[in-house]
C-alpha atoms as a PDB file:
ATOM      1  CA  UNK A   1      37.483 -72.039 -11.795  1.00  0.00           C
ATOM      2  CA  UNK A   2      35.359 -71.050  -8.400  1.00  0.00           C
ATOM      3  CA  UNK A   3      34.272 -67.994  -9.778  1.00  0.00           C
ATOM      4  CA  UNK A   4      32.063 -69.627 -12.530  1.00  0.00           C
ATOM      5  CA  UNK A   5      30.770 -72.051 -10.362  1.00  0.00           C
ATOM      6  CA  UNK A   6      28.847 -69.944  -7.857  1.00  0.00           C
ATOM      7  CA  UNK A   7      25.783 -68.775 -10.189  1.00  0.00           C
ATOM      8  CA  UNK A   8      23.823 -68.078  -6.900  1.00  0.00           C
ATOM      9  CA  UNK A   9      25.217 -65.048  -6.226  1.00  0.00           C
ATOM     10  CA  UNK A  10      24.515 -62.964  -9.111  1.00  0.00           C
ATOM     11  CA  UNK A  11      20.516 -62.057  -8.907  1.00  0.00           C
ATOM     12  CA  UNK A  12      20.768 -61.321  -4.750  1.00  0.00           C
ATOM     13  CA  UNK A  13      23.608 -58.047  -5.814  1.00  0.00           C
ATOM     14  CA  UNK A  14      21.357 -56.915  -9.043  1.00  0.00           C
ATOM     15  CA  UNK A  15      18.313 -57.116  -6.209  1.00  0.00           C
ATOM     16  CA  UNK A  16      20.755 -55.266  -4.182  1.00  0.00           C
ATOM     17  CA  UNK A  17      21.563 -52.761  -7.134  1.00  0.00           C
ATOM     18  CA  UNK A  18      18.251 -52.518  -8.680  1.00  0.00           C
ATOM     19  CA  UNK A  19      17.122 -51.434  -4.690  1.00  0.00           C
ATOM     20  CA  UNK A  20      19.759 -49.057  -4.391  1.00  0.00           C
ATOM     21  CA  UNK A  21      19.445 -47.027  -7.636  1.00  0.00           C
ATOM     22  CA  UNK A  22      15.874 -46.750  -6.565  1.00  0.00           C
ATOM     23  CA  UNK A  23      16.478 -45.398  -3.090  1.00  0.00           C
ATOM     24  CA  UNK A  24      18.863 -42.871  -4.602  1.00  0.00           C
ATOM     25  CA  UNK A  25      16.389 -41.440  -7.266  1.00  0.00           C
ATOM     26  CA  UNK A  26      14.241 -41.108  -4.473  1.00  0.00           C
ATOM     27  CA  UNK A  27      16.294 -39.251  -2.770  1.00  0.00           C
ATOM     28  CA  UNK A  28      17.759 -37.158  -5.061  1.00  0.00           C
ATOM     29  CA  UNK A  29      14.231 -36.597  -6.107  1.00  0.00           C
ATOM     30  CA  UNK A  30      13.214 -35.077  -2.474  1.00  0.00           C
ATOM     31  CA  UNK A  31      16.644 -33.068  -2.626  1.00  0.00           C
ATOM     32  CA  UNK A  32      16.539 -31.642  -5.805  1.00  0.00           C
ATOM     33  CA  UNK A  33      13.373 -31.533  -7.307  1.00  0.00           C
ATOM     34  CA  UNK A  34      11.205 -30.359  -4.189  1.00  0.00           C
ATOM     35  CA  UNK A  35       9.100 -27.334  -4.312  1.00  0.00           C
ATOM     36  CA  UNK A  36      10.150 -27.340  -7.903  1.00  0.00           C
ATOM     37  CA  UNK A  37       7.597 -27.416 -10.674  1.00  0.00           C
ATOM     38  CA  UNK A  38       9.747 -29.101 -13.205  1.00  0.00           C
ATOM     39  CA  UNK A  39       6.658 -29.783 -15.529  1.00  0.00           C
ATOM     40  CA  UNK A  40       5.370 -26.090 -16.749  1.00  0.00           C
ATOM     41  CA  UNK A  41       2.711 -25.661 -19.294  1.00  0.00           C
ATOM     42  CA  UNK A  42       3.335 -23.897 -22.475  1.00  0.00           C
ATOM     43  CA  UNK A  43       1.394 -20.547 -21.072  1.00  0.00           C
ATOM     44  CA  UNK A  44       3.740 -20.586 -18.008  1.00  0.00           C
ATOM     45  CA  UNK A  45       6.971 -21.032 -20.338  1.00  0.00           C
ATOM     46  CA  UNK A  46       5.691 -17.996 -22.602  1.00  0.00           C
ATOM     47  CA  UNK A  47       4.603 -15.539 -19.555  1.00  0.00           C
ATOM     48  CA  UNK A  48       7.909 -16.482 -17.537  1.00  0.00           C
ATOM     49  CA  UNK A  49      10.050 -15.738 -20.423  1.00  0.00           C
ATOM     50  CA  UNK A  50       8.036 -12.464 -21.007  1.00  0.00           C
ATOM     51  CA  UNK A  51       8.591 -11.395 -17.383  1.00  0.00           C
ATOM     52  CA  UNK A  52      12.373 -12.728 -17.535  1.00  0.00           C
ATOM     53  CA  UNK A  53      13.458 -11.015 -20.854  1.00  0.00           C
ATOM     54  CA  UNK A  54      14.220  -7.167 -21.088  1.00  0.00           C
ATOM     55  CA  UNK A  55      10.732  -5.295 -22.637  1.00  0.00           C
ATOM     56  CA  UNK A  56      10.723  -2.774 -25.530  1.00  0.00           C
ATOM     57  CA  UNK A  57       7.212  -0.829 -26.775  1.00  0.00           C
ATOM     58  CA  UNK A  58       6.253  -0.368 -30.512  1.00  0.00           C
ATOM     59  CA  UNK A  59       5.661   2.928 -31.600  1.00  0.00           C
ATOM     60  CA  UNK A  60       1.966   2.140 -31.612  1.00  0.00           C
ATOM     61  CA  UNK A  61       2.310   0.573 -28.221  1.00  0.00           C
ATOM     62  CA  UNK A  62       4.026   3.329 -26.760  1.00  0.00           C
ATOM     63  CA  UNK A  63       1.404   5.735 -28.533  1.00  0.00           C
ATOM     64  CA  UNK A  64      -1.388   4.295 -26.358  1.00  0.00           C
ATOM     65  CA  UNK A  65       0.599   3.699 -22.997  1.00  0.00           C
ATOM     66  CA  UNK A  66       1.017   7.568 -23.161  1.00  0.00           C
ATOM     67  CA  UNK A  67      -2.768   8.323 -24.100  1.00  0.00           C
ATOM     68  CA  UNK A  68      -3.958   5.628 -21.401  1.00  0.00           C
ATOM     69  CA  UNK A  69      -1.174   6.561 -19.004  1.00  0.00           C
ATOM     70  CA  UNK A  70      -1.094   2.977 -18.615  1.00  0.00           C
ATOM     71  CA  UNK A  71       2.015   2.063 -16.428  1.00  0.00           C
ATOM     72  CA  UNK A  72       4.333  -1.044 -16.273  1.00  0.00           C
ATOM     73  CA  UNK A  73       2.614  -2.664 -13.141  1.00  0.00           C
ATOM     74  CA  UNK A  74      -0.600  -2.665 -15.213  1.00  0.00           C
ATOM     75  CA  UNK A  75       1.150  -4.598 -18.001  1.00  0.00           C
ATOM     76  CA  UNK A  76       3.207  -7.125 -15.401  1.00  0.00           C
ATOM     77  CA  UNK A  77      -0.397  -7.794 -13.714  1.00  0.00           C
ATOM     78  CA  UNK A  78      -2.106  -8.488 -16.864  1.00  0.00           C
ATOM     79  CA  UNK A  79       1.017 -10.933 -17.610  1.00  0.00           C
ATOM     80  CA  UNK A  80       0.631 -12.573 -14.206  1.00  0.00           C
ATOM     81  CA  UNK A  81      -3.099 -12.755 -14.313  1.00  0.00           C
ATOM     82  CA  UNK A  82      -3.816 -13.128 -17.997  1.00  0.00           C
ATOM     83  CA  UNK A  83      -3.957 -16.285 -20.323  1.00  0.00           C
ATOM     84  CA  UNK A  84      -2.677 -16.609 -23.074  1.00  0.00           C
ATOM     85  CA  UNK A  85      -4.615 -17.480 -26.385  1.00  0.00           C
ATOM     86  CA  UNK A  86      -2.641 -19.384 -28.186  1.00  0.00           C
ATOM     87  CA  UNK A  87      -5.299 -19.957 -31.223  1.00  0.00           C
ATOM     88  CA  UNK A  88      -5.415 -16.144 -31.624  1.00  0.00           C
ATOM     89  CA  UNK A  89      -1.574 -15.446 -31.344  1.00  0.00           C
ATOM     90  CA  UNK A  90       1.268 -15.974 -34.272  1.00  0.00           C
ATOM     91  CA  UNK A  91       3.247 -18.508 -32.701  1.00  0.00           C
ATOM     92  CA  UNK A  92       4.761 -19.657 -36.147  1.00  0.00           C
ATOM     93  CA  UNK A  93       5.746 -15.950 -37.584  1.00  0.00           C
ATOM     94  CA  UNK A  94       9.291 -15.674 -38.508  1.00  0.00           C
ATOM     95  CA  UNK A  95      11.311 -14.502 -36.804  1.00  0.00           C
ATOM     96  CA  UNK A  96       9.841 -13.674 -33.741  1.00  0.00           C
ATOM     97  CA  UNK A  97       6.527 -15.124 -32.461  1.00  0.00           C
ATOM     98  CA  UNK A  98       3.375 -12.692 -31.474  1.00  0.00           C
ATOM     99  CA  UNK A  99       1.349 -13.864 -28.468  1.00  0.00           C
ATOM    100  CA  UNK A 100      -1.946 -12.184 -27.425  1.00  0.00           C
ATOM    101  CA  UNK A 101      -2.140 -12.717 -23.828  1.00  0.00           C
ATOM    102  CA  UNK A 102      -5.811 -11.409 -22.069  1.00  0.00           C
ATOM    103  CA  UNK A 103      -7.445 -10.358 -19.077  1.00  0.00           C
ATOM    104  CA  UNK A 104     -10.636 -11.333 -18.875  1.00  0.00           C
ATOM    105  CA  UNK A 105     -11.702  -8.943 -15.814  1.00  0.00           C
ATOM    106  CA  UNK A 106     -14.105  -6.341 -15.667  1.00  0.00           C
ATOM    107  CA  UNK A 107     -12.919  -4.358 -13.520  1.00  0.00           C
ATOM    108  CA  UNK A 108      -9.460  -3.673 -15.636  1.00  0.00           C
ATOM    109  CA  UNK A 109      -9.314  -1.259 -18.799  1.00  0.00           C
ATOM    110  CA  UNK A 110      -6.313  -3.102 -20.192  1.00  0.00           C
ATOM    111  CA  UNK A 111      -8.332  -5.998 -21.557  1.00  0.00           C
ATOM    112  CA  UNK A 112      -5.384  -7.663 -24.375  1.00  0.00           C
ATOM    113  CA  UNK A 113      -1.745  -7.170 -24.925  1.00  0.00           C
ATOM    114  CA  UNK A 114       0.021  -8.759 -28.129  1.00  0.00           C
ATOM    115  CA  UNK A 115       3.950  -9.523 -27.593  1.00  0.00           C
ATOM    116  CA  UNK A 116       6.460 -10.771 -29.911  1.00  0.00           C
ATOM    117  CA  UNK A 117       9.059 -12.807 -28.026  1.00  0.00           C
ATOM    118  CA  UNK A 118      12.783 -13.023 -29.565  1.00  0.00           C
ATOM    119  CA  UNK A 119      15.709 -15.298 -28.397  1.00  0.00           C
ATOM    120  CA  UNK A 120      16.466 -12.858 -25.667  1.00  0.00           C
ATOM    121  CA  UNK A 121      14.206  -9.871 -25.387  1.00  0.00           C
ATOM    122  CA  UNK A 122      10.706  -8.940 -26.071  1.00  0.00           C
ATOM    123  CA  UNK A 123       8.335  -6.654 -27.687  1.00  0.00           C
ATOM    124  CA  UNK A 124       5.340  -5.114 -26.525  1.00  0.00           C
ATOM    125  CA  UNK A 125       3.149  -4.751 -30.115  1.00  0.00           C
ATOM    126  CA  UNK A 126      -0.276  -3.357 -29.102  1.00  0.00           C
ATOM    127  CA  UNK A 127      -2.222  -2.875 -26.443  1.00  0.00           C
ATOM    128  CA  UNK A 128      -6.309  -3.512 -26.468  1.00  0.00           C
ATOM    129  CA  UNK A 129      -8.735  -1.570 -23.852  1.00  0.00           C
ATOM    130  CA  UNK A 130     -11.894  -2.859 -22.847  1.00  0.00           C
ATOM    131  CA  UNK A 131     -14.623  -1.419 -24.183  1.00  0.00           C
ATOM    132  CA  UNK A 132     -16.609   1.720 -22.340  1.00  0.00           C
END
């Protein structure tokens, strides 16, 4: 019966444990994680899946693009640059949410854009020019 007689020796290997699982999240932390911005507000999860997923206009949408001549780098820098307004968008409408997402810059025409994002593609609803 040695083994039960030698209580010393437990707490010095869970210190030794305890030490290691902390050097290895550390690590793994610095290996994995870095650069990374695993912690993304809800704007930056809407606009990257906007960017990510394949794009489709409404009738309406594609209407005014023609009219404007607006063109798809005037859309992807409004995307990049704008904010969305989550207050003023349908994030509850089945089945696909609506998100308004504007530019609050003067010195753009294409002021607001509304999207409806699906599972895997999105929509581009209507587009909103500032006012002349």
């Amino acid at each position: 019966m040695e083994f039960i007689e030698d209580k010393g020796d437990f707490p010095r290997r869970l210190k030794l444990f305890i030490i290691g699982v902390i050097i290895g999240s550390i690590v793994m932390y610095f290996s994995v994680f870095k650069g990374r911005n695993i912690y993304k507000s809800p704007q930056e999860v809407v606009i990257s899946k906007l960017l990510k997923y394949p794009s489709q206009a409404s009738e309406l949408a594609s209407k005014k693009i023609r009219e404007n001549n607006v063109s798809t780098d005037e859309i992807k820098e409004l995307l990049n640059n704008g904010d969305v307004k989550f207050s003023e968008s349908e994030v509850h409408k089945k089945p696909c949410p609506v998100y308004k997402i504007e530019n609050e810059l003067d010195n753009k025409k294409l002021r607001t854009v509304f999207f409806e994002l699906c599972d895997s593609t999105s929509i581009l609803v209507d587009i909103v020019y500032k006012n002349k």
